[in-house]
N, C-alpha and C. Protein backbone atom coordinates (compact mmCIF):
# COMPACT_ATOMS: atom_id res chain seq x y z
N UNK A 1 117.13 101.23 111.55
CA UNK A 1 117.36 100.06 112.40
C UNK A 1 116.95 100.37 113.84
N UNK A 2 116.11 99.54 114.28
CA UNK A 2 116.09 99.60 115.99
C UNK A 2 116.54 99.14 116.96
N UNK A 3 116.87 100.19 117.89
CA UNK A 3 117.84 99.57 119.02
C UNK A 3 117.08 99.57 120.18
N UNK A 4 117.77 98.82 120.97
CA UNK A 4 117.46 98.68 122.59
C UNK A 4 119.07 99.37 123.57
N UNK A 5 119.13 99.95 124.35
CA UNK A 5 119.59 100.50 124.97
C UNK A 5 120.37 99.21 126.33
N UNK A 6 121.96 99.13 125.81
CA UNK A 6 121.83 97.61 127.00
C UNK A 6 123.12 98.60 127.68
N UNK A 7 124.03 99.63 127.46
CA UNK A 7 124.97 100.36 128.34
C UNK A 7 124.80 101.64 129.06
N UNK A 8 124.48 101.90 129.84
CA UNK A 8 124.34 103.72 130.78
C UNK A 8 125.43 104.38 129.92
N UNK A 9 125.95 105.29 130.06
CA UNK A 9 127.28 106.24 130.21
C UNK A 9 128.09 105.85 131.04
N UNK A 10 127.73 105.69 132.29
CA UNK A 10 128.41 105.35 133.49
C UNK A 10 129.47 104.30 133.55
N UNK A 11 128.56 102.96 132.60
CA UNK A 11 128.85 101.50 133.21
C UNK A 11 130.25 101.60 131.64
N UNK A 12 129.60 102.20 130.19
CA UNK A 12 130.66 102.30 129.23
C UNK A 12 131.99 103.41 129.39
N UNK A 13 131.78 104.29 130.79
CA UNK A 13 132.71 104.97 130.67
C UNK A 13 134.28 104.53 131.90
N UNK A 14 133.24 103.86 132.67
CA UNK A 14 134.00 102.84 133.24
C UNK A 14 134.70 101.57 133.10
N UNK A 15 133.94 101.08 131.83
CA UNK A 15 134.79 99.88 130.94
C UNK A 15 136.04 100.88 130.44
N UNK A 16 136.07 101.99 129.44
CA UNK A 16 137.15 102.30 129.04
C UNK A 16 138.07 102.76 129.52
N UNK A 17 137.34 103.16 131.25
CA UNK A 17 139.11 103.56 132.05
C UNK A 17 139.44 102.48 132.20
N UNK A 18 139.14 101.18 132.61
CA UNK A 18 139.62 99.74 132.87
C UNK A 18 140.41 99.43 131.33
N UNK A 19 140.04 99.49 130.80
CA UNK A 19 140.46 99.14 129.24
C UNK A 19 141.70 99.51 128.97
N UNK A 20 141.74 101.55 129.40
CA UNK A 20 142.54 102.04 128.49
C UNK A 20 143.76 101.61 129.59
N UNK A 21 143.77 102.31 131.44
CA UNK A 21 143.97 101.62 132.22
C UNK A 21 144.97 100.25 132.16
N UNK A 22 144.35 99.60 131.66
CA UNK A 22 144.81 98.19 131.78
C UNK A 22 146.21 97.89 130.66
N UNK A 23 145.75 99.03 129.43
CA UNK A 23 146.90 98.23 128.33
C UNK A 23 147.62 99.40 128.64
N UNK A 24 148.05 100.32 129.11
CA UNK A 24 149.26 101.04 129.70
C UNK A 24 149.45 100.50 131.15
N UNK A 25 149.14 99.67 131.67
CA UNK A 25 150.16 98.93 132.70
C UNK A 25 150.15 97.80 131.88
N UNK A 26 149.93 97.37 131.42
CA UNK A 26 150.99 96.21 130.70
C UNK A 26 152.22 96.76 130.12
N UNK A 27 151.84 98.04 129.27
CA UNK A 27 152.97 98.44 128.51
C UNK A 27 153.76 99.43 129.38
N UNK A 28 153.34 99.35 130.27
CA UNK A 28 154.43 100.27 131.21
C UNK A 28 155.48 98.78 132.23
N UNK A 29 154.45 98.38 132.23
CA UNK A 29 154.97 97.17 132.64
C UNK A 29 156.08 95.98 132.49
N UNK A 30 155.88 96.28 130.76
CA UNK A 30 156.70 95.47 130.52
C UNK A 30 158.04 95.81 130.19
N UNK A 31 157.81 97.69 130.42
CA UNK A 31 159.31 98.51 130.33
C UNK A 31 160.29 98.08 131.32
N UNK A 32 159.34 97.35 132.39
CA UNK A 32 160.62 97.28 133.86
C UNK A 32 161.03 95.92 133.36
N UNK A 33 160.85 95.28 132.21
CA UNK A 33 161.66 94.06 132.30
C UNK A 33 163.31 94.41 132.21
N UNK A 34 164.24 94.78 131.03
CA UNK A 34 163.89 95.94 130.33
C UNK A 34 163.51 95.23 129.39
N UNK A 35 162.82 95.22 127.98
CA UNK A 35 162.96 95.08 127.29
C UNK A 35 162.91 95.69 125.87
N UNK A 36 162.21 96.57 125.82
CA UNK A 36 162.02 97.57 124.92
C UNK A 36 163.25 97.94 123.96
N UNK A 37 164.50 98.26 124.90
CA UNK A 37 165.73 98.63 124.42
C UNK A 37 166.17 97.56 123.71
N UNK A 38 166.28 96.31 124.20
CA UNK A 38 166.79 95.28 123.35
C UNK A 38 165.67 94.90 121.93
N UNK A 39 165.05 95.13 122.02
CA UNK A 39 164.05 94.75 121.09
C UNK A 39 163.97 96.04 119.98
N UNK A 40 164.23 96.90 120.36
CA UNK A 40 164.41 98.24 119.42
C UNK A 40 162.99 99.32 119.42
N UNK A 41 162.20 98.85 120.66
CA UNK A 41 160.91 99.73 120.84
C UNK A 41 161.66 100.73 120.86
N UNK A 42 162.27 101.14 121.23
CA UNK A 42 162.63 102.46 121.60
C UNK A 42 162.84 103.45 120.04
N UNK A 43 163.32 103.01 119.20
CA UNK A 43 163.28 103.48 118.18
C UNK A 43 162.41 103.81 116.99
N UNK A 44 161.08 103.17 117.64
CA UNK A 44 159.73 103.51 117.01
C UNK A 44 159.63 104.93 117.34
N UNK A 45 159.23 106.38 116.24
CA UNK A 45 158.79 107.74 116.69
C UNK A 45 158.12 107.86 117.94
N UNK A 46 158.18 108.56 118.73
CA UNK A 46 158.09 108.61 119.92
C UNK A 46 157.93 107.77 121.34
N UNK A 47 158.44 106.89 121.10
CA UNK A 47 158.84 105.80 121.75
C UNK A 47 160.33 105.85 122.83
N UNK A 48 161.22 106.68 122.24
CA UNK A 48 162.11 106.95 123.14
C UNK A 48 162.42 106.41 124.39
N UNK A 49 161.32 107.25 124.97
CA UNK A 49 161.43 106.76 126.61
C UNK A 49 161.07 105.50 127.00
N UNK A 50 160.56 104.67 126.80
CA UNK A 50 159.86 103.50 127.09
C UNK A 50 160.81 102.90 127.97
N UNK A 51 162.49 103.04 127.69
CA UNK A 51 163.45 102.33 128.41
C UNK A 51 163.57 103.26 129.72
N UNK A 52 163.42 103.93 129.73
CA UNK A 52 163.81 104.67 130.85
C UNK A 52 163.06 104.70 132.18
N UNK A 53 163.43 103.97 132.79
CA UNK A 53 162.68 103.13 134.31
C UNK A 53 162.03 104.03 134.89
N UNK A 54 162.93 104.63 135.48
CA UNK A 54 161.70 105.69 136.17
C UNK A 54 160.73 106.37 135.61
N UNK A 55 160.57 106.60 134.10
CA UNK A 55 159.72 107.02 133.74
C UNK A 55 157.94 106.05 133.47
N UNK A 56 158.89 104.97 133.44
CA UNK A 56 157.93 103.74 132.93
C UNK A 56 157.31 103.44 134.16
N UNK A 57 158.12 103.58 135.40
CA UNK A 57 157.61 103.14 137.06
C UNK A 57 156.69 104.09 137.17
N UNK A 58 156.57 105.66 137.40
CA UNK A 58 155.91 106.48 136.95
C UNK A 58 154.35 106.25 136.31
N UNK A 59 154.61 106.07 135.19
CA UNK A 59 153.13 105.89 134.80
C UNK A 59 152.94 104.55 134.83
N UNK A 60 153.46 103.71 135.50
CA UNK A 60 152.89 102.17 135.59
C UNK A 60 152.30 102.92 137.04
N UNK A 61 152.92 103.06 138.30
CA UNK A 61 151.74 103.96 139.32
C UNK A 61 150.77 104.70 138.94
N UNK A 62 150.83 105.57 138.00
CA UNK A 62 149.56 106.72 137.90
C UNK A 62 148.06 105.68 137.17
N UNK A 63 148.66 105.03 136.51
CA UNK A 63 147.83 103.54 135.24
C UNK A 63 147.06 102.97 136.48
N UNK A 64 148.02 102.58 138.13
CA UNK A 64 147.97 101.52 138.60
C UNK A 64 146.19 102.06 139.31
N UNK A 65 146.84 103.57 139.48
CA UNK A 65 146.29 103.87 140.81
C UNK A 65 144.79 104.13 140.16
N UNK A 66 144.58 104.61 138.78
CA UNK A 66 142.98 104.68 137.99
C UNK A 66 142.52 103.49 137.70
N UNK A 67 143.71 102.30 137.25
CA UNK A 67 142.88 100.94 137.22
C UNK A 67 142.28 100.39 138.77
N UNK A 68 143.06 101.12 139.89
CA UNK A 68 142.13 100.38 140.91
C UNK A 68 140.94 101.07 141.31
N UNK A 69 140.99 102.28 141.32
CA UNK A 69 139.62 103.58 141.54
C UNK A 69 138.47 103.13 140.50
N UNK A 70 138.94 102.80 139.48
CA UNK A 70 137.69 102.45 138.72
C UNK A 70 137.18 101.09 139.10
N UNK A 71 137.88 99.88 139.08
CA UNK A 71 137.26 99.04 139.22
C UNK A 71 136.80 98.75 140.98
N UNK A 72 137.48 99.56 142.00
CA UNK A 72 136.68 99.82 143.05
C UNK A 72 135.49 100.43 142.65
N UNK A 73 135.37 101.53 141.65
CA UNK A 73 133.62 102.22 141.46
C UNK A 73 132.95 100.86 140.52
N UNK A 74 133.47 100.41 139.60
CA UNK A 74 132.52 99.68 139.07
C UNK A 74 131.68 98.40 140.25
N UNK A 75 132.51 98.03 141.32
CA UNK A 75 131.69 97.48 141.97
C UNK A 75 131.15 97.47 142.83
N UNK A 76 131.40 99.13 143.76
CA UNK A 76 130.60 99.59 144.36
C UNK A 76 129.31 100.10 143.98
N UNK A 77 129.68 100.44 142.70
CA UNK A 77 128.36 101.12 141.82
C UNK A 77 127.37 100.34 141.57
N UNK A 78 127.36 98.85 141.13
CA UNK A 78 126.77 97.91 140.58
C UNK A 78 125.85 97.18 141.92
N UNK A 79 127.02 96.81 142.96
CA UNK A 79 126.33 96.57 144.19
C UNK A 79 125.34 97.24 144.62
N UNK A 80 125.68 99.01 145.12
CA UNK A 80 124.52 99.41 145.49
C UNK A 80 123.32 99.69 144.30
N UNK A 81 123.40 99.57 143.17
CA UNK A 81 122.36 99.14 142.31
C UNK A 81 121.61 97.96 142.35
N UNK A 82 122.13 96.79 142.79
CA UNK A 82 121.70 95.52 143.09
C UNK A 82 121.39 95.11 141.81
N UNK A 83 123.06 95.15 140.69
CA UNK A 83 122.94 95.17 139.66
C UNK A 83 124.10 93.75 138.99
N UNK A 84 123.38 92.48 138.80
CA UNK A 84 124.13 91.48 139.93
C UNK A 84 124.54 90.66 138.01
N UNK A 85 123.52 90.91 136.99
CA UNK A 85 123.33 90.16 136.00
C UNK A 85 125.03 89.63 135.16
N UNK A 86 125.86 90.10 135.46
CA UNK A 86 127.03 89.90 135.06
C UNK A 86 127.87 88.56 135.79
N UNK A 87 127.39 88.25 136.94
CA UNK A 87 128.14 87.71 137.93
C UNK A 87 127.58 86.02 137.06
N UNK A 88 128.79 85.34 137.51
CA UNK A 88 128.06 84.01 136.93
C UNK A 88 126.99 83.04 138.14
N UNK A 89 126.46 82.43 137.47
CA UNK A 89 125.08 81.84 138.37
C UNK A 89 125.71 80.12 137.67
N UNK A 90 124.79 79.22 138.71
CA UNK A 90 124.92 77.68 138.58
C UNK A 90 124.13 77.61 137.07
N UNK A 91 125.49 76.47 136.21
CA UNK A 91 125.15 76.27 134.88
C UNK A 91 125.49 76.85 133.91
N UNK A 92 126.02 77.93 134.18
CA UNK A 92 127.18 78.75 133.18
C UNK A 92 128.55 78.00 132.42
N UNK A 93 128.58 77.01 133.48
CA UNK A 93 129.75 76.45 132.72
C UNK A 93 129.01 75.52 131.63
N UNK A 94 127.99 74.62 131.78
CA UNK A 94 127.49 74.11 130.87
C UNK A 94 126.85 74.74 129.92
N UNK A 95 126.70 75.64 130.13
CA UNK A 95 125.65 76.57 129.30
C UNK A 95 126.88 76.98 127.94
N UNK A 96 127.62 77.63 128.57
CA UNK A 96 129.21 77.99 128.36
C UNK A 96 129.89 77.05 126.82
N UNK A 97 129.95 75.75 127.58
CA UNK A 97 130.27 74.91 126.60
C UNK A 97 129.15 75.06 125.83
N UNK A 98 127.42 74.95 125.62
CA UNK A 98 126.96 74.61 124.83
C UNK A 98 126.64 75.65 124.10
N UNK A 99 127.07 76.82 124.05
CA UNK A 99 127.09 78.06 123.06
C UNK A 99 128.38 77.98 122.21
N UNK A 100 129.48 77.63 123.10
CA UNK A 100 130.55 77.10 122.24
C UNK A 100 130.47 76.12 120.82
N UNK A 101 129.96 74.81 121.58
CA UNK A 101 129.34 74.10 120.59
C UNK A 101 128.31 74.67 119.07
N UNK A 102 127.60 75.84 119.44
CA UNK A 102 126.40 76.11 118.74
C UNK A 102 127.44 76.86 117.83
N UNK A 103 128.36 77.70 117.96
CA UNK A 103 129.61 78.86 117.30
C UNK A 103 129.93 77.99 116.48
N UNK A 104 130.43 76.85 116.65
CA UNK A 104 131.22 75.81 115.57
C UNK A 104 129.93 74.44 114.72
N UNK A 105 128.98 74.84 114.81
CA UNK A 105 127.62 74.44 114.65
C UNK A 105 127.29 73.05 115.08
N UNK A 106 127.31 72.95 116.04
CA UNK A 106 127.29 71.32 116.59
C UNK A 106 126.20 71.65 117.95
N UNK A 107 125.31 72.80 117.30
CA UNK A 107 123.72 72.13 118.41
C UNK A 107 123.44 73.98 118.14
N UNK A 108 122.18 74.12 118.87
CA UNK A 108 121.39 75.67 118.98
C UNK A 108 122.38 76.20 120.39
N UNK A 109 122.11 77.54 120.00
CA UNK A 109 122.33 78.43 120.88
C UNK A 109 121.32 78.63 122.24
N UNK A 110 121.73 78.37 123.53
CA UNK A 110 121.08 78.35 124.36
C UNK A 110 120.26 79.92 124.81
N UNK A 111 119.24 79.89 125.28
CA UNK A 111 118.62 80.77 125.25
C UNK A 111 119.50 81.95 126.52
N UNK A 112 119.85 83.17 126.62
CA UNK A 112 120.69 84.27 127.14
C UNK A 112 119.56 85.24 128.07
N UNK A 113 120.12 86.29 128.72
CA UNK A 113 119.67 86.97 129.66
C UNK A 113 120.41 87.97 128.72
N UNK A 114 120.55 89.07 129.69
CA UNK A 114 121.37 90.22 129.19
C UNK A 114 122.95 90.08 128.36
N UNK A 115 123.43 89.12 129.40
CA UNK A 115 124.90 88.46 129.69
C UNK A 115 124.91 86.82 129.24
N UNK A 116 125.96 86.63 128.21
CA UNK A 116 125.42 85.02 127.91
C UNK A 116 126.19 84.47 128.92
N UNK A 117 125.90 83.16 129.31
CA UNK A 117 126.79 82.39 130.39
C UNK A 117 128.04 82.54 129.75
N UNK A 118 129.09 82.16 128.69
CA UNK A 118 130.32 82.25 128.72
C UNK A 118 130.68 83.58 129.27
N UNK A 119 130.05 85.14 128.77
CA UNK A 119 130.20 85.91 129.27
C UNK A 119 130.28 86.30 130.86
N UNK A 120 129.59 85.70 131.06
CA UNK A 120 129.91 85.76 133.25
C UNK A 120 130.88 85.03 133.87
N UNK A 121 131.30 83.84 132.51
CA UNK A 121 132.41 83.45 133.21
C UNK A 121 133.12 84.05 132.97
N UNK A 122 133.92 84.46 131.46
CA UNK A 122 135.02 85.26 131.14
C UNK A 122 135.13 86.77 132.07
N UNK A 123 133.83 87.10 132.28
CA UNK A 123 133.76 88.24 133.45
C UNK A 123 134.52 87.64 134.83
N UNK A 124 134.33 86.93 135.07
CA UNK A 124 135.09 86.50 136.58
C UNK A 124 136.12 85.93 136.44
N UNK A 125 136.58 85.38 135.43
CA UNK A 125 137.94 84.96 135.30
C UNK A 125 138.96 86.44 134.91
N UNK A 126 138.47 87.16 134.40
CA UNK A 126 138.96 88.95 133.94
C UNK A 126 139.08 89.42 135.59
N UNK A 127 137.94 89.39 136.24
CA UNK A 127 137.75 90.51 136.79
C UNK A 127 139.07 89.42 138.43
N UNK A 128 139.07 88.21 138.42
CA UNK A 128 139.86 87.49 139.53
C UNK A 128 141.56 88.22 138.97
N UNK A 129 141.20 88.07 137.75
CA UNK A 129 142.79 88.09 137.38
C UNK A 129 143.40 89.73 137.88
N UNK A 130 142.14 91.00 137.43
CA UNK A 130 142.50 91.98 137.49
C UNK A 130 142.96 92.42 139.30
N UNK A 131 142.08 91.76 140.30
CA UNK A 131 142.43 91.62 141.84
C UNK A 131 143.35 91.07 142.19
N UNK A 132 143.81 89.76 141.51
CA UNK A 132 145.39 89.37 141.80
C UNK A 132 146.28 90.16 141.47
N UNK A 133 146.23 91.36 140.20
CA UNK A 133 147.11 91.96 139.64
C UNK A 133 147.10 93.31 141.15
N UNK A 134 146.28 94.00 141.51
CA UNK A 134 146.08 94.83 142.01
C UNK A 134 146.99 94.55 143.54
N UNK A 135 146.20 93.27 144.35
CA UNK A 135 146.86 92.93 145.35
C UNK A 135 148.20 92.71 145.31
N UNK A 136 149.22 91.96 144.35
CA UNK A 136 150.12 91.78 144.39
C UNK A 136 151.02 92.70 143.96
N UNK A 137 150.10 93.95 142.99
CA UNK A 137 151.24 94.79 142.67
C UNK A 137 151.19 96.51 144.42
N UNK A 138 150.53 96.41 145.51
CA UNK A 138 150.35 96.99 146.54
C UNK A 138 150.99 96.25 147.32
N UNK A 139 151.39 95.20 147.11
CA UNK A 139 152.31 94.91 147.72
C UNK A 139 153.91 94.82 147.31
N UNK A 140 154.06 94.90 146.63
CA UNK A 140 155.44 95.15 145.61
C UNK A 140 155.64 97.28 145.69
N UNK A 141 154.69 97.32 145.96
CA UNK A 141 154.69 98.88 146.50
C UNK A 141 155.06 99.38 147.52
N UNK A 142 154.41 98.55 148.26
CA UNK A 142 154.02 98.94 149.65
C UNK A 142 156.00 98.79 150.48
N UNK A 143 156.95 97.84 149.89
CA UNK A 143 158.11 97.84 150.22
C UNK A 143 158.75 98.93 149.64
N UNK A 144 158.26 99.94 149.03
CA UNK A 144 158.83 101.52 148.51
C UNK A 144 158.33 102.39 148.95
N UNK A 145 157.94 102.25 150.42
CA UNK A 145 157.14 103.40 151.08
C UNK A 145 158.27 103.75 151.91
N UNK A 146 159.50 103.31 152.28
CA UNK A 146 160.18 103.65 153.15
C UNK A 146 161.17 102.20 153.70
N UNK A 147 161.87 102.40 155.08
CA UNK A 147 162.33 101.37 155.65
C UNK A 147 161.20 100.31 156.09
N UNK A 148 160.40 99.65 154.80
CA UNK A 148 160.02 98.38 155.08
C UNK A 148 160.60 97.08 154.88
N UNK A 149 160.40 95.78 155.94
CA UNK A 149 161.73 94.97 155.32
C UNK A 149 160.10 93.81 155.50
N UNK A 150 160.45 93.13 154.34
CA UNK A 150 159.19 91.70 154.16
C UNK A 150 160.13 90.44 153.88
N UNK A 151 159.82 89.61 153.82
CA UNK A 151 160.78 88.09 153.56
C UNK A 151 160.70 88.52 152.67
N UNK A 152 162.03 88.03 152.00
CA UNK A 152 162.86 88.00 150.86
C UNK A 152 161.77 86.75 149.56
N UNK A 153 161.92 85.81 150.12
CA UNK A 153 161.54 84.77 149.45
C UNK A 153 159.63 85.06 149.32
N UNK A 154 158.61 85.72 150.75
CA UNK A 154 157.65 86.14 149.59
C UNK A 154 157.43 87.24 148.60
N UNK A 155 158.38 88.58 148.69
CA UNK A 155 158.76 89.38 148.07
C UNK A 155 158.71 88.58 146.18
N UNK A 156 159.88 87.71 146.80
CA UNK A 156 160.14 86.83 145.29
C UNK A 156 158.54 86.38 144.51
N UNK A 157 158.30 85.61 145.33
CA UNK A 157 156.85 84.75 144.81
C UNK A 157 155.93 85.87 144.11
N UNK A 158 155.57 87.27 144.95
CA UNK A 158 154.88 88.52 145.03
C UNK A 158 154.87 88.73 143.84
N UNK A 159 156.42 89.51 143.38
CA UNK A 159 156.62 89.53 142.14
C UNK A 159 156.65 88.66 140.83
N UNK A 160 156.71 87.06 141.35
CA UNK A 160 156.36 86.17 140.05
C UNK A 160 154.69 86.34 140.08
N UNK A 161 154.14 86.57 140.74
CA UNK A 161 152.79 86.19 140.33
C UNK A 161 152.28 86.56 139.75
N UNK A 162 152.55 88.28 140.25
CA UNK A 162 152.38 89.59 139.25
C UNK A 162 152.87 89.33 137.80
N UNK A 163 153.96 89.32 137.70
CA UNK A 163 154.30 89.21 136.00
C UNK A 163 153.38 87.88 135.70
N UNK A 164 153.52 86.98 136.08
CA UNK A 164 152.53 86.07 135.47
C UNK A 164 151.44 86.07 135.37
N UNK A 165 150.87 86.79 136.53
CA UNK A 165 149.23 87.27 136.27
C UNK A 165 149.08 88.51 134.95
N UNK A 166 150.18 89.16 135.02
CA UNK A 166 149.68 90.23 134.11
C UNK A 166 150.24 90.04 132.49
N UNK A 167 151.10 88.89 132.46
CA UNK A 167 151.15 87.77 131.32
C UNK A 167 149.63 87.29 130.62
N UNK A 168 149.27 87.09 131.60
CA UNK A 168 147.85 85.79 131.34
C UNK A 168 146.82 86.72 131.51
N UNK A 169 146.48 88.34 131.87
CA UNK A 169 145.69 89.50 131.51
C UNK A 169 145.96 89.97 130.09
N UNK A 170 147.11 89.86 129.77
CA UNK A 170 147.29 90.34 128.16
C UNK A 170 146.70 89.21 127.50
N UNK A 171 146.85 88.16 127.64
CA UNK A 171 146.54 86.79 127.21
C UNK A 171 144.84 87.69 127.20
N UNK A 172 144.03 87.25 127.96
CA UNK A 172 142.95 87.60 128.12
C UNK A 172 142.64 88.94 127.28
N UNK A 173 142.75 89.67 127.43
CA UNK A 173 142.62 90.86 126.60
C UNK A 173 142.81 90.85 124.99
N UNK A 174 144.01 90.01 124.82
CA UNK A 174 143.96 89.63 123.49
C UNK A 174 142.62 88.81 122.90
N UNK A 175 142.37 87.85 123.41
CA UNK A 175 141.41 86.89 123.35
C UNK A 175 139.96 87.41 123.97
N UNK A 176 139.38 88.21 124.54
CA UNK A 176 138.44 89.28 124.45
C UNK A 176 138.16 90.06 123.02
N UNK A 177 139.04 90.97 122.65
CA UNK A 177 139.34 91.61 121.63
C UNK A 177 138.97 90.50 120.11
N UNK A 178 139.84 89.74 119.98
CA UNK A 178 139.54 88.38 119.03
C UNK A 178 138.25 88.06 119.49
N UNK A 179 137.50 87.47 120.30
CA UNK A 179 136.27 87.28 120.54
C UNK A 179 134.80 88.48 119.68
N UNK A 180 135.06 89.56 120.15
CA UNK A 180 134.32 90.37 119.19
C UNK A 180 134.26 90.75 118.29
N UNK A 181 135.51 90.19 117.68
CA UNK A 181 135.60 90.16 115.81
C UNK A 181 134.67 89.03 115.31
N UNK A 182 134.45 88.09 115.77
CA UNK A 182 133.76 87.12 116.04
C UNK A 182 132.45 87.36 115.08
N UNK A 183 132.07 86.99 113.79
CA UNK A 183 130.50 87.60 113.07
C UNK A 183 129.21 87.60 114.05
N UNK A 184 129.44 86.75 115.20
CA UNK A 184 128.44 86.82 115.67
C UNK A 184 128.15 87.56 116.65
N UNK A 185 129.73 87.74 117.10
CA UNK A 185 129.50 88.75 118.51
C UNK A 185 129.62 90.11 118.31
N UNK A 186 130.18 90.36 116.79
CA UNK A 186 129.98 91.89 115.83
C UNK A 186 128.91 92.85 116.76
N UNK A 187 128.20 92.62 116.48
CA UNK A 187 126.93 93.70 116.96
C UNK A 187 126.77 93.96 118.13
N UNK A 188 127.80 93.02 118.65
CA UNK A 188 127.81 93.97 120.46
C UNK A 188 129.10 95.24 120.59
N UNK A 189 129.46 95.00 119.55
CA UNK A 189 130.92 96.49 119.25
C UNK A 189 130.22 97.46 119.56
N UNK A 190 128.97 98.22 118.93
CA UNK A 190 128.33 99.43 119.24
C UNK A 190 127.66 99.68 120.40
N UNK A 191 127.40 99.23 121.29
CA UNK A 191 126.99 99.01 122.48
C UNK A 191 128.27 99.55 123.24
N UNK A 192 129.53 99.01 123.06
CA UNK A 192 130.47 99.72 124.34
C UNK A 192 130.87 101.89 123.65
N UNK A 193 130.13 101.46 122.54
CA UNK A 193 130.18 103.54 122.19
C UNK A 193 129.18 103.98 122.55
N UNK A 194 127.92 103.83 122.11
CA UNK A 194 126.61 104.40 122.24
C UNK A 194 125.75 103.70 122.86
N UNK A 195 126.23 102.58 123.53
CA UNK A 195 125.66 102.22 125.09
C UNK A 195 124.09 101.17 124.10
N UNK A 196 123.66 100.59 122.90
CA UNK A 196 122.76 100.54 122.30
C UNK A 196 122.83 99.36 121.03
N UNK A 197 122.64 98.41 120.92
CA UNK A 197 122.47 97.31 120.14
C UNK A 197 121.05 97.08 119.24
N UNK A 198 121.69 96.34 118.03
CA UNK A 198 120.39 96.03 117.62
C UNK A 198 119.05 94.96 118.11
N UNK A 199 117.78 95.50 117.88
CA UNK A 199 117.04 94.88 118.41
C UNK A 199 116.98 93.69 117.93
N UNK A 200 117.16 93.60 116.96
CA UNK A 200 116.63 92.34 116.18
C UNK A 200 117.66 91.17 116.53
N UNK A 201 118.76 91.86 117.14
CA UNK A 201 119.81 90.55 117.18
C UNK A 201 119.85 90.58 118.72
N UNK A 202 118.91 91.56 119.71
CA UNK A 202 119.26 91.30 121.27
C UNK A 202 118.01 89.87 121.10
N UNK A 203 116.87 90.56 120.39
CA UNK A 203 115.63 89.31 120.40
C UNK A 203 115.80 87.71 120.44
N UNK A 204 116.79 88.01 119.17
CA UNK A 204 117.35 86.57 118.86
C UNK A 204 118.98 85.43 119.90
N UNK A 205 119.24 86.32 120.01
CA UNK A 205 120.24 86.07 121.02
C UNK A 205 120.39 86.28 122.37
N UNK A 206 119.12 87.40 122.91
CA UNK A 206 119.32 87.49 124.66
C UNK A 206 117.53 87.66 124.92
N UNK A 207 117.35 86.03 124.49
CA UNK A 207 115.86 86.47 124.74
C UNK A 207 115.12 86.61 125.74
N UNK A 208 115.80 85.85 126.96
CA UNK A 208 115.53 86.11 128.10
C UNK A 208 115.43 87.65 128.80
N UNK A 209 116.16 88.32 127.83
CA UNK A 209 116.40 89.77 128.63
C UNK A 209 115.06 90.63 128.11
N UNK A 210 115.07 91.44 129.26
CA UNK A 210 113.42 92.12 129.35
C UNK A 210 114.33 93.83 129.50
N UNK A 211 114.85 94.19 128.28
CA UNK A 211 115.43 95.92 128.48
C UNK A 211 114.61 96.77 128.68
């Protein structure tokens, strides 16, 4: 089978710190509700600790501090590459819907670049959500550096946004994940390991793209 080469090392090794990153602050995350204990996580084999706050605060910081280093490099990296094809452009949303349409067979598949238009949107709706998560959780920090005192009431908001943003990131992540089970979007699975897809299905589906 022949492939075309559509991931570096770089760009796939930086998706999986974001990745891995991302689902240990959720799950560290969702230790500070509590909930784990009531629910009986804790009693899954090595699961133990999950209730135990400080431990969960702990690596929800260490999670916090590689999910932001990476996705600071992924877009410093990309920028000074002038490596822009991910970002969405005018017509993505229509484009968007009409690949949708083509999935449930109600018209052709619009012709793709590297990145199909739904993809640049779901990229910026991921990547907005992951900066709200970041900003709001440096600031929910930033009042544990010492005698800092912030209003009470945006403190409050701070912290709803966060849990709700990082509600609606699991949301997303789930529905990413479901997306590439997808028969059609199958063949982009090997591409985030060996950086490399088949040709015959980049031809047919990203014909615009010149690898």
């Amino acid at each position: 089978m022949r492939t075309v080469h559509r991931h570096t090392l770089t760009v796939r090794v930086t998706h999986w710190l974001i990745a891995g990153s991302g689902i240990v602050l959720l799950f560290s995350g969702f230790g500070q509700m509590p909930m784990y204990k009531r629910y009986n996580i804790i009693k899954i084999p090595g699961l133990g600790w999950s209730s135990d706050y400080e431990i969960t605060l702990l690596i929800h910081y260490i999670s916090a501090a590689l999910f932001c280093a990476a996705i600071l490099f992924h877009m410093v990296y990309h920028f000074r590459r002038k490596e822009f094809g991910i970002v969405p452009k005018k017509g993505d949303v229509a484009g968007s819907i009409q690949g949708l349409k083509a999935m449930l067979g109600m018209g052709k598949e619009p012709e793709h670049e590297k990145f199909q238009a739904k993809q640049r949107i779901i990229y910026a709706i991921i990547g907005s959500t992951s900066l709200i998560l970041l900003a709001t959780g440096l600031i929910k920090s930033y009042k544990n550096l010492g005698p800092i005192i912030l209003d009470p009431m945006f403190l409050q908001w701070t912290a709803f946004i966060h849990t709700g943003t990082g509600m609606f990131f699991m949301l997303l992540f789930i529905a990413h994940v479901a997306a590439l089970l997808l028969k059609g979007h199958r063949p982009l699975i090997p591409s985030m390991f060996s950086g490399k897809i088949d040709a015959d299905y980049a031809r047919t589906h990203h014909s615009k793209w010149q690898p």
